[in-house]
N, C-alpha and C. Protein backbone atom coordinates (compact mmCIF):
# COMPACT_ATOMS: atom_id res chain seq x y z
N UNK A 1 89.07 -17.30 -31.46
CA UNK A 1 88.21 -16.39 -32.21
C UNK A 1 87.32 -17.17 -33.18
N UNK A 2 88.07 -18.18 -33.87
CA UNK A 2 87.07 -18.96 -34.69
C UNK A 2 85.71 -20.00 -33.83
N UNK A 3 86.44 -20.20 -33.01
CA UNK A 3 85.17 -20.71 -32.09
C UNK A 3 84.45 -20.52 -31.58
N UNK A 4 84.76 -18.91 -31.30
CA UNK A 4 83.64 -18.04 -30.83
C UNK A 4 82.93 -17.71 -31.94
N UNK A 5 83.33 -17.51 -33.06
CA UNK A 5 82.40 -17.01 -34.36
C UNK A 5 81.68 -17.78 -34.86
N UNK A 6 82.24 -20.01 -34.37
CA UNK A 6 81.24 -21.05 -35.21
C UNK A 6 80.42 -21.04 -33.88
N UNK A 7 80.18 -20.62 -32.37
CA UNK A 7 79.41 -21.18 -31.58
C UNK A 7 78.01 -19.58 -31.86
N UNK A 8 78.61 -18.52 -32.39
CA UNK A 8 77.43 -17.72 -32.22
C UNK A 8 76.78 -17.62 -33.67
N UNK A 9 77.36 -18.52 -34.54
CA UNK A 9 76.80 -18.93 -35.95
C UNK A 9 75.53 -20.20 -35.68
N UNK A 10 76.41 -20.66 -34.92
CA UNK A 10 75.30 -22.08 -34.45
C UNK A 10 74.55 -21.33 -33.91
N UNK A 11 74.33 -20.85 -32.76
CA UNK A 11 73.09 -20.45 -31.85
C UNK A 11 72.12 -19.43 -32.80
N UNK A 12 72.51 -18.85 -33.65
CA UNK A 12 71.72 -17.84 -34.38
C UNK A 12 71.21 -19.29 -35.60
N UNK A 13 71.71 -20.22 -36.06
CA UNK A 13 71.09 -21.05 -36.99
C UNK A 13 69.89 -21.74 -36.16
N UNK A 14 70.17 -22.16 -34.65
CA UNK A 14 69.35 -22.42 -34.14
C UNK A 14 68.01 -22.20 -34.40
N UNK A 15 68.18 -20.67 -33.49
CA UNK A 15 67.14 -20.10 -32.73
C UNK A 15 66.41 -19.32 -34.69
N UNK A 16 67.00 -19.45 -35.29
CA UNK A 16 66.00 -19.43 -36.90
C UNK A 16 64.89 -20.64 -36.64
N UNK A 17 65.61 -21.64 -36.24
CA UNK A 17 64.99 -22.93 -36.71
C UNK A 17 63.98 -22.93 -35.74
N UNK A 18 63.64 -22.23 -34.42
CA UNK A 18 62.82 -22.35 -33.05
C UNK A 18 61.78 -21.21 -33.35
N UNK A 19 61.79 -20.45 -34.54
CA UNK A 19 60.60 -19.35 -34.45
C UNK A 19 59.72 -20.09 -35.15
N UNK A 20 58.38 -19.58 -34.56
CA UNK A 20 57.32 -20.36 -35.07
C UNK A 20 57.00 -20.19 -36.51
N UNK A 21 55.85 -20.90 -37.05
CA UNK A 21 55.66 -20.80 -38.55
C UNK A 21 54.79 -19.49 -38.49
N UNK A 22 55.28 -18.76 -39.56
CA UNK A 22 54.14 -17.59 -39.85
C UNK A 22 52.47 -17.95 -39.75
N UNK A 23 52.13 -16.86 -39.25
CA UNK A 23 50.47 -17.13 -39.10
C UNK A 23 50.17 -15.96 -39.86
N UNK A 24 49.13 -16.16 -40.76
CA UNK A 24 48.67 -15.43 -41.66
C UNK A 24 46.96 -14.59 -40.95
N UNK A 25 46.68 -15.48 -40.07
CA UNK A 25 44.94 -15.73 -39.79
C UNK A 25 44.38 -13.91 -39.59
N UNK A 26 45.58 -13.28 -39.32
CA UNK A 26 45.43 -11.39 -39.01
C UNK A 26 44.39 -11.19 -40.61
N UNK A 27 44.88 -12.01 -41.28
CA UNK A 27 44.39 -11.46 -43.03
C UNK A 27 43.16 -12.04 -43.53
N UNK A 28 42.08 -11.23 -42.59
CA UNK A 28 40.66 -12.11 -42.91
C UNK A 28 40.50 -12.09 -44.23
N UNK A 29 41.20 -11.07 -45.44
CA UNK A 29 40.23 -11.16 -46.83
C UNK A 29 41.10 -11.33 -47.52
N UNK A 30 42.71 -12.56 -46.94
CA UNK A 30 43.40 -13.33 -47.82
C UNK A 30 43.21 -14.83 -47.70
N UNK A 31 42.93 -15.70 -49.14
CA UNK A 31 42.64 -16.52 -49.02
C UNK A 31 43.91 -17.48 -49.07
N UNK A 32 44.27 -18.46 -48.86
CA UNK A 32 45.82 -18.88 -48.79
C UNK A 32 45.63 -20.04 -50.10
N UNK A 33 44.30 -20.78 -50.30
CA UNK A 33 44.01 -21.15 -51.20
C UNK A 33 43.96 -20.52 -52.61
N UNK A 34 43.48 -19.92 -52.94
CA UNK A 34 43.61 -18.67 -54.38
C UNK A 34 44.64 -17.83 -54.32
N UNK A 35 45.03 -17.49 -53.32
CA UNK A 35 46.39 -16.53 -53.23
C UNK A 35 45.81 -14.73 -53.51
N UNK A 36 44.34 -14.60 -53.17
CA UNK A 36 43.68 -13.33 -53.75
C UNK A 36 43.15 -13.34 -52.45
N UNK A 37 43.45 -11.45 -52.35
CA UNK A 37 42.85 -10.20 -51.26
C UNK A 37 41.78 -10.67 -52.06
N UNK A 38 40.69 -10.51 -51.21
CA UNK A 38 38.93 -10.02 -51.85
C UNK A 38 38.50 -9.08 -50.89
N UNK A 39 37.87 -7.91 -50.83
CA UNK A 39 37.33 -7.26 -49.90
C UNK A 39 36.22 -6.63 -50.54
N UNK A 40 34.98 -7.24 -50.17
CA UNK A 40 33.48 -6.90 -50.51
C UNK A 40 32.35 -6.42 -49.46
N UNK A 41 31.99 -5.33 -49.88
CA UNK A 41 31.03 -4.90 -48.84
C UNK A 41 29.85 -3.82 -49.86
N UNK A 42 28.99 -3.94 -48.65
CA UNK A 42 27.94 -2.90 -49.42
C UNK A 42 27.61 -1.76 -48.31
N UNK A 43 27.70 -0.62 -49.38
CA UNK A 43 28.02 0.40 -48.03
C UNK A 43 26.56 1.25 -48.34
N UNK A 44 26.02 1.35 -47.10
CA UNK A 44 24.72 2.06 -47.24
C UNK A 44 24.85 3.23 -46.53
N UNK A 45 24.47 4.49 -47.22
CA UNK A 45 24.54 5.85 -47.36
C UNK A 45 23.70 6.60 -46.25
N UNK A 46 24.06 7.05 -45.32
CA UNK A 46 22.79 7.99 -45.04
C UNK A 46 22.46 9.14 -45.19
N UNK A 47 23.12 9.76 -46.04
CA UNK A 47 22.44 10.95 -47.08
C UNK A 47 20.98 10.27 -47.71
N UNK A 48 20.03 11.01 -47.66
CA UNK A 48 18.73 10.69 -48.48
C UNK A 48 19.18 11.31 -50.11
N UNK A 49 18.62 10.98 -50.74
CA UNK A 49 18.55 11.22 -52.58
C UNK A 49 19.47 10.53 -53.05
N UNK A 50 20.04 9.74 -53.01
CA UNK A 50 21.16 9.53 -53.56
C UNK A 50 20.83 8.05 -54.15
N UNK A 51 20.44 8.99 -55.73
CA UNK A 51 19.75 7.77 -56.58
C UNK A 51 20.87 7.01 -57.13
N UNK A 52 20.73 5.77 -57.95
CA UNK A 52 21.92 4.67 -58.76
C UNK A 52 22.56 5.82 -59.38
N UNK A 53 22.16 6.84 -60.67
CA UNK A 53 22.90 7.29 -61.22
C UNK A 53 23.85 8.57 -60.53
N UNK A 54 23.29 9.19 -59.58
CA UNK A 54 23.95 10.03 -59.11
C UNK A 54 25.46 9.33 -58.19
N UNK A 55 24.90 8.39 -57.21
CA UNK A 55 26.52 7.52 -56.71
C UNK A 55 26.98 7.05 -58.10
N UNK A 56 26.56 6.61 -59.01
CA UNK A 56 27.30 6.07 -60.25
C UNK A 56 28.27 6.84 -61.25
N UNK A 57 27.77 8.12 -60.97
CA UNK A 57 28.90 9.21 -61.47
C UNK A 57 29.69 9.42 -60.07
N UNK A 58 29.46 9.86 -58.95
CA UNK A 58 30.35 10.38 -58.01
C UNK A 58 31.36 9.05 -57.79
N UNK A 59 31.17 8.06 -58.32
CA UNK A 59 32.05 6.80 -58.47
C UNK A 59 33.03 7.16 -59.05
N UNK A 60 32.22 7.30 -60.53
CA UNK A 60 33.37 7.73 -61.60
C UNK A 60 33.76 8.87 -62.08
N UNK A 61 33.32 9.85 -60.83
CA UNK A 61 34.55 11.17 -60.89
C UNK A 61 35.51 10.24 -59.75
N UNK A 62 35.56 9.73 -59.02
CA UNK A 62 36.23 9.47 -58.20
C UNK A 62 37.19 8.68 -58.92
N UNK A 63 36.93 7.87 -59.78
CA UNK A 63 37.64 7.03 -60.38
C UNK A 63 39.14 8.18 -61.56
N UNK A 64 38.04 8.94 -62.20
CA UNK A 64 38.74 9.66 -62.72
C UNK A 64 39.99 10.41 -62.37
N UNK A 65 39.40 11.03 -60.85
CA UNK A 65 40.62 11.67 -59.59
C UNK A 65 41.75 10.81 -59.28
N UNK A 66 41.07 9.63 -59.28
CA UNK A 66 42.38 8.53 -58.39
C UNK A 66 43.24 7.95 -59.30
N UNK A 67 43.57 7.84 -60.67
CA UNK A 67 43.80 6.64 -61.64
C UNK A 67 43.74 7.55 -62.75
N UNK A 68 45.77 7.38 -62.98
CA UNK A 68 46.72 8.09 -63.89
C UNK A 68 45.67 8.45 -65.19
N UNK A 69 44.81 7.69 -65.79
CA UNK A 69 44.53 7.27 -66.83
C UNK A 69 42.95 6.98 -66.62
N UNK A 70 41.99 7.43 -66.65
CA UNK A 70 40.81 6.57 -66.09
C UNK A 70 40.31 5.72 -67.69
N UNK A 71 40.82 6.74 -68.27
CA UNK A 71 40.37 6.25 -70.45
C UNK A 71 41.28 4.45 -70.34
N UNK A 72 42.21 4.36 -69.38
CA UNK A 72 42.94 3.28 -69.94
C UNK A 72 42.89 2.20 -68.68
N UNK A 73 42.00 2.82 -67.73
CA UNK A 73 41.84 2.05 -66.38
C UNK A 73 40.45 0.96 -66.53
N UNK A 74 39.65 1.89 -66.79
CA UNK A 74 38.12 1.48 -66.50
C UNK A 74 37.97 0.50 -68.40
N UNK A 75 37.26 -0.44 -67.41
CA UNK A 75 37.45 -2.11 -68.28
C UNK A 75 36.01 -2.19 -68.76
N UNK A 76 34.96 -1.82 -67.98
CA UNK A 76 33.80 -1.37 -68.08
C UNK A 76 33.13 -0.35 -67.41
N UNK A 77 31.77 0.29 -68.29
CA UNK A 77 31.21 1.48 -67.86
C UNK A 77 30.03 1.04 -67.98
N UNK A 78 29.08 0.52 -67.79
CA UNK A 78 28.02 0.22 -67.56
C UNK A 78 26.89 1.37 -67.28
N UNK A 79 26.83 2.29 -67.78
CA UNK A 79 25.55 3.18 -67.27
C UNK A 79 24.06 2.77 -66.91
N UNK A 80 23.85 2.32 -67.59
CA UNK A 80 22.27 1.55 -67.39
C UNK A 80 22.25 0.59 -66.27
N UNK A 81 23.20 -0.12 -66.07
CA UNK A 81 23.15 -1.11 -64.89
C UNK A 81 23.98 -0.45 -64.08
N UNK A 82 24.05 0.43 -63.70
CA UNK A 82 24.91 1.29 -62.63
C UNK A 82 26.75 0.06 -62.52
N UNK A 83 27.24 0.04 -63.49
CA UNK A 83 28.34 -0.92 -62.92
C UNK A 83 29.90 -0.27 -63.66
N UNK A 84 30.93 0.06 -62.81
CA UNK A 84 32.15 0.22 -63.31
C UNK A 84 32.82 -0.68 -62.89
N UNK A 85 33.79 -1.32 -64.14
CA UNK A 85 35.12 -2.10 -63.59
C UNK A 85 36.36 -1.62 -64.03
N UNK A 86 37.75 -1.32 -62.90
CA UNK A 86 38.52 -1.00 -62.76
C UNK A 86 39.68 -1.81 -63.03
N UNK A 87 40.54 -1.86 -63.71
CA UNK A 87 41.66 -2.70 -63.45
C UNK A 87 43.04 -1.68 -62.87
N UNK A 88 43.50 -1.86 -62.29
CA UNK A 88 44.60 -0.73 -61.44
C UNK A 88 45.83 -1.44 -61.14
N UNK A 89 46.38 -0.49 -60.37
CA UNK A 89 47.66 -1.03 -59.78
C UNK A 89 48.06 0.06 -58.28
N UNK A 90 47.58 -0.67 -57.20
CA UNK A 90 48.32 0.06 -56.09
C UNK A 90 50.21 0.09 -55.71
N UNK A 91 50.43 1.61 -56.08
CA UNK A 91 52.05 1.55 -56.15
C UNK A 91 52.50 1.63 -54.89
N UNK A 92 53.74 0.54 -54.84
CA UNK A 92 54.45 0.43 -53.50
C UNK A 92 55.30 0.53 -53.65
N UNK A 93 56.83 0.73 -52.61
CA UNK A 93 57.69 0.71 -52.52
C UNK A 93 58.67 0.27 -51.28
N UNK A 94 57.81 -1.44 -51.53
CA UNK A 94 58.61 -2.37 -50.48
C UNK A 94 60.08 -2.55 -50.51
N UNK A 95 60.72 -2.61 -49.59
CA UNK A 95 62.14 -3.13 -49.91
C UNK A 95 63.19 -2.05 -50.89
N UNK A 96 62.77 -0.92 -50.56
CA UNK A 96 63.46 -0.12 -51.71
C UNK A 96 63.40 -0.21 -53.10
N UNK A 97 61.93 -0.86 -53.71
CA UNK A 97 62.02 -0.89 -55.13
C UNK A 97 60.73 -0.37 -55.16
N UNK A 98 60.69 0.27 -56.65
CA UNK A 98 58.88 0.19 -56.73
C UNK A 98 58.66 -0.82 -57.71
N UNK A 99 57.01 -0.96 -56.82
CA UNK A 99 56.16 -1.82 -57.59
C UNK A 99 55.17 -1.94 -57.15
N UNK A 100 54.02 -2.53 -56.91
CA UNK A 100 52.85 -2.44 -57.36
C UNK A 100 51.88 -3.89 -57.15
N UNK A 101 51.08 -3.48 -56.55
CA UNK A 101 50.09 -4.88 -56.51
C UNK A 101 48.50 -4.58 -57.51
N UNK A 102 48.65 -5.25 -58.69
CA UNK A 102 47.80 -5.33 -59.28
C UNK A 102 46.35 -5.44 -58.89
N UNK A 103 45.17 -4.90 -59.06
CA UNK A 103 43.68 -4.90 -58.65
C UNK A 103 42.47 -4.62 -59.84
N UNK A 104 41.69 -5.43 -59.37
CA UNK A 104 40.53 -5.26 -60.28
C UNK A 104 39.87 -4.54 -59.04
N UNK A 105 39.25 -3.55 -59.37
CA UNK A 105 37.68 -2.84 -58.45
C UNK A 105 36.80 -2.74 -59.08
N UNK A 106 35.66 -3.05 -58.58
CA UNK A 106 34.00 -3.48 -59.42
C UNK A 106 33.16 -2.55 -58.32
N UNK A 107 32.38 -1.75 -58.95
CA UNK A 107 31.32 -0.77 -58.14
C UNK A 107 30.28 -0.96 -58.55
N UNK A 108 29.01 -1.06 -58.03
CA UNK A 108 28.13 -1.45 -58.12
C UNK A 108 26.99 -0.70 -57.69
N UNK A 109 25.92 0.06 -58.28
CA UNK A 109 25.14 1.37 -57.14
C UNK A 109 23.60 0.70 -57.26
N UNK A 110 22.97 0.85 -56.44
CA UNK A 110 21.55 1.10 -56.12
C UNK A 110 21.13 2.65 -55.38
N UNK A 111 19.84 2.30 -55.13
CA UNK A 111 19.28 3.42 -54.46
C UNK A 111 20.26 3.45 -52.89
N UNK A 112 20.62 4.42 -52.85
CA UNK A 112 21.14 5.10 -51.68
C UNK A 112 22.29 4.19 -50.98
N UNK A 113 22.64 3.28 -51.72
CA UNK A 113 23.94 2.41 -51.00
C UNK A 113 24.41 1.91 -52.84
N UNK A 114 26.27 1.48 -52.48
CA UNK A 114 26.56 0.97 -53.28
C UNK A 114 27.58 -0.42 -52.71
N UNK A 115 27.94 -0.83 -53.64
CA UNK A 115 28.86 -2.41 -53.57
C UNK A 115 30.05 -2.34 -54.24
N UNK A 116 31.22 -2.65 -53.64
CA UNK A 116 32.28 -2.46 -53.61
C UNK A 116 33.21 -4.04 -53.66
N UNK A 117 33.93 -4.24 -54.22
CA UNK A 117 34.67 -6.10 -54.27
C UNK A 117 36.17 -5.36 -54.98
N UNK A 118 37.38 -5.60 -53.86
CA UNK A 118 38.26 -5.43 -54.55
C UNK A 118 39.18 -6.33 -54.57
N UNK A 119 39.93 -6.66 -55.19
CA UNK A 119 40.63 -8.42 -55.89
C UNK A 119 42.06 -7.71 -55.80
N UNK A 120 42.82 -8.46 -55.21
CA UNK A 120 44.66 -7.82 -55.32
C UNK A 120 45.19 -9.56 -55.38
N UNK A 121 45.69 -9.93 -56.56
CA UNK A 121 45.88 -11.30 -56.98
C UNK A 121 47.85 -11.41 -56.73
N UNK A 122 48.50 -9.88 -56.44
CA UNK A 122 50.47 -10.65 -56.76
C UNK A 122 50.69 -8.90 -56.53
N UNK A 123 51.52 -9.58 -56.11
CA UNK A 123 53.04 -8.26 -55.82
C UNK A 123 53.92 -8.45 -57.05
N UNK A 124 54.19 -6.94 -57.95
CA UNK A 124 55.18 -6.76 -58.97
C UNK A 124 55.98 -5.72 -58.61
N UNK A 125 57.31 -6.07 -58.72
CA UNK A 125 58.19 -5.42 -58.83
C UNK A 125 59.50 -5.59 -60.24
N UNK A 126 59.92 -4.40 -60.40
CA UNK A 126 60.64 -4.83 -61.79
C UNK A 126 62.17 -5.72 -61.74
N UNK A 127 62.62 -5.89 -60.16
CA UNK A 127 63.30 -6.71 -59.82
C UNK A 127 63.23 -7.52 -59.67
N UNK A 128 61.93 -8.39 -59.24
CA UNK A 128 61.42 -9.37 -58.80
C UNK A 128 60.86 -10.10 -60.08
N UNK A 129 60.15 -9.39 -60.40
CA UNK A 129 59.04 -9.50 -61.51
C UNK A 129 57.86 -9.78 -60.57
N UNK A 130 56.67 -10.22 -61.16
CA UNK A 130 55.45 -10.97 -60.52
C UNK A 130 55.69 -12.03 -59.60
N UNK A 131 54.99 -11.53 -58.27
CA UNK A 131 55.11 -13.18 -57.50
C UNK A 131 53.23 -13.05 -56.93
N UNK A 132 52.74 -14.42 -57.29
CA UNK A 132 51.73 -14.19 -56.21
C UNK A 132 51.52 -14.63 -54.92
N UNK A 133 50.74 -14.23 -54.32
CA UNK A 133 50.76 -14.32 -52.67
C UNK A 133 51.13 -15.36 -52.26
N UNK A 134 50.67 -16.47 -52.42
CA UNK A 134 50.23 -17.77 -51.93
C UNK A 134 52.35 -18.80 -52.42
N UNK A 135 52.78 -17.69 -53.25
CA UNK A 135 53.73 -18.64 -53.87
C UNK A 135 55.06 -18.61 -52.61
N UNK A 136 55.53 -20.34 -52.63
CA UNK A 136 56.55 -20.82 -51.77
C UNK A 136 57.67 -19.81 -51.69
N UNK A 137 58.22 -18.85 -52.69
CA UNK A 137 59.24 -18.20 -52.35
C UNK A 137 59.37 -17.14 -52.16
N UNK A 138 57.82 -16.44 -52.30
CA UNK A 138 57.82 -15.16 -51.67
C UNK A 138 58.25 -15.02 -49.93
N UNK A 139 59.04 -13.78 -49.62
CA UNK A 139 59.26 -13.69 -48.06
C UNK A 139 58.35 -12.57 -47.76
N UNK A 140 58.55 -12.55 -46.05
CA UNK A 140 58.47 -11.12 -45.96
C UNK A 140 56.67 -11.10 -46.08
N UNK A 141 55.99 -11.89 -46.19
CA UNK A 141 54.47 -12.05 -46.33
C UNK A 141 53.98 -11.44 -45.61
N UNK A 142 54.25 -11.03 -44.25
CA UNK A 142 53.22 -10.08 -43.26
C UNK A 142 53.61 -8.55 -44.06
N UNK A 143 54.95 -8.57 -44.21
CA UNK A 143 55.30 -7.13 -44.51
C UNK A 143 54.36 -6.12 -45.71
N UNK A 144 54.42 -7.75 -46.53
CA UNK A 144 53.80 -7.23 -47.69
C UNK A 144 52.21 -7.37 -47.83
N UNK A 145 51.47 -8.13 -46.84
CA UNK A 145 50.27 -8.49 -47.02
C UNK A 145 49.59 -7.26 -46.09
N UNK A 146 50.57 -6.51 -45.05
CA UNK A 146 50.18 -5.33 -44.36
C UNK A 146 50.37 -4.12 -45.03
N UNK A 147 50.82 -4.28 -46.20
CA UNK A 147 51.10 -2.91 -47.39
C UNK A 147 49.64 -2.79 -47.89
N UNK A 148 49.24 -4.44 -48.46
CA UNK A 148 48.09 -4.54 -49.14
C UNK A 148 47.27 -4.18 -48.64
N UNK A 149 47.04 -4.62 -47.48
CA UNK A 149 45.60 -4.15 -46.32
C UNK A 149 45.76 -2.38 -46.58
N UNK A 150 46.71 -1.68 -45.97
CA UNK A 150 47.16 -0.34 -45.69
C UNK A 150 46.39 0.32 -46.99
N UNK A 151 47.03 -0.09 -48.19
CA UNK A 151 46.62 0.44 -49.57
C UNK A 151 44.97 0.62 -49.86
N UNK A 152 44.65 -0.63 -49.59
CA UNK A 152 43.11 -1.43 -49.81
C UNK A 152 41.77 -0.09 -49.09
N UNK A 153 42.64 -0.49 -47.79
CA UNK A 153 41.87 0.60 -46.67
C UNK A 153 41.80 2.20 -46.93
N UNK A 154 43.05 2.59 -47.44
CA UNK A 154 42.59 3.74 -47.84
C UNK A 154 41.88 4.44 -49.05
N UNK A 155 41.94 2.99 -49.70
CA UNK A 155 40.86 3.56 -51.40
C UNK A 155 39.73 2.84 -50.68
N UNK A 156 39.30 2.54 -49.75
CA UNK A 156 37.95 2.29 -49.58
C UNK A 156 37.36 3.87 -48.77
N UNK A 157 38.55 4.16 -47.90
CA UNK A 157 38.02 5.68 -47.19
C UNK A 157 37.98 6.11 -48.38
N UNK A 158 38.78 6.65 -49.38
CA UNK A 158 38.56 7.63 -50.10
C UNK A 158 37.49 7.70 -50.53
N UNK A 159 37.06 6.36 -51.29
CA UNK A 159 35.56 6.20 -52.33
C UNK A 159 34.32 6.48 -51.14
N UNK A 160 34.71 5.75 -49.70
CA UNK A 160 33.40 6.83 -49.12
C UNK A 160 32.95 8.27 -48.58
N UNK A 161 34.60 8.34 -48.19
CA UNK A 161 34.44 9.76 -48.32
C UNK A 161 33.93 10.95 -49.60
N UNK A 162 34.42 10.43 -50.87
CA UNK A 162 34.05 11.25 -51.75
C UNK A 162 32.50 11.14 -52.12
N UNK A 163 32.05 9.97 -51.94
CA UNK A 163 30.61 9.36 -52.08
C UNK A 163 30.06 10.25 -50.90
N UNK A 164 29.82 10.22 -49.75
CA UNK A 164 29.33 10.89 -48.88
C UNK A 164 29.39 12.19 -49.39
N UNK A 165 30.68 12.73 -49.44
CA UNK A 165 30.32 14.47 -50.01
C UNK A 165 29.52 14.85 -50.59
N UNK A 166 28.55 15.99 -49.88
CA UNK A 166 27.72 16.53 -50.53
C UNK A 166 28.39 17.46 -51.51
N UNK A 167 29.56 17.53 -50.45
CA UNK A 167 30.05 19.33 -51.11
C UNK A 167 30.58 19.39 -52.35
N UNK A 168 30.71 18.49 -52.99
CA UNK A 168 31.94 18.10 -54.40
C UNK A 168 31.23 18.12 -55.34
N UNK A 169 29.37 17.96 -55.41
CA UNK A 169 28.69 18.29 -56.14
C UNK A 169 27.97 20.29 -55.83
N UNK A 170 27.47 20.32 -55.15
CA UNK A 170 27.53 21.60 -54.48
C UNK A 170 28.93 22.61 -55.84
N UNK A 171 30.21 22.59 -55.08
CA UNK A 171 31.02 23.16 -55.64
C UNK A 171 30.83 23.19 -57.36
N UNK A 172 30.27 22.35 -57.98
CA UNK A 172 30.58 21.99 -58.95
C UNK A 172 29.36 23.37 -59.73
N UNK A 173 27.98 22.98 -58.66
CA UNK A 173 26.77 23.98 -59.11
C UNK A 173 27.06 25.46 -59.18
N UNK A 174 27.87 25.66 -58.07
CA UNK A 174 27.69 27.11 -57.50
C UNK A 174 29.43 28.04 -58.18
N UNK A 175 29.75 27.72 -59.24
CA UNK A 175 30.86 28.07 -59.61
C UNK A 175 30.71 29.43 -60.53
């Protein structure tokens, strides 16, 4: 019995040692150097009218909707230069704990398109504490770098979806 338990201890230490090294390359907007998500784009509208200040508020109702706190979120408000910056936290609950990957979001409007750059620098959890991406003892890196993407992707639908809506201003007139 013991030799059966050290020969299927060995073959499982093995075959650890025979899986290949993680490949990250799935994570076009992680850098392995900085250890920071960046995801920047400029999204052009095809609704006509849709001047700097009008996307520049439907930003920041959006901001307001999404983010516990927008009075204690938003880092800057920029009205005149159409610019909000966000500091946030997308909440997770990897591994049975919660926590949270910290983000700056920066919006940016012109005539009829706006610019979007969002920064996710470390995974926090209150067990863990802070780890960032890039660091030697974090595990589990696809698991968690596919949370980030997941998270990322859907506050980018949201902000265009709500940006596109006509109807959210509409509702607002006709009340």
């Amino acid at each position: 019995m013991k030799r059966l338990l050290l020969i299927v201890s060995s073959l499982l230490f093995l075959s650890v040692g025979c899986v290949p090294p993680m490949n990250l390359v799935d994570f076009k907007n992680y850098d392995d150097v900085t250890g920071l998500f960046i995801y920047e784009d400029v999204v052009q509208l095809e609704n006509t009218g849709n001047s700097p200040d009008e996307l520049f508020d439907k930003l920041h109702h959006w901001v307001v909707l999404n983010y516990v706190s927008s009075n204690d979120v938003i880092q800057l408000k920029d009205e005149k230069n159409h610019t909000l910056i966000v500091k946030g936290n997308f909440k997770t609950n990897l591994f049975g704990k919660d926590g949270y990957f910290p983000h700056i979001l920066e919006l940016y409007t012109k005539d009829g398109r706006y610019k979007y750059k969002i920064t996710v620098k470390s995974y926090y959890s209150f067990g863990s504490g802070e780890m960032s991406f890039n660091s030697k003892s974090m595990g589990f890196k696809n698991k968690i770098f596919t949370d980030v993407e997941t998270r990322v992707q859907r506050t980018l639908l949201s902000i265009k979806n709500h940006v596109s809506s006509s109807e959210s201003k509409k509702k607002q007139d006709d009340w």
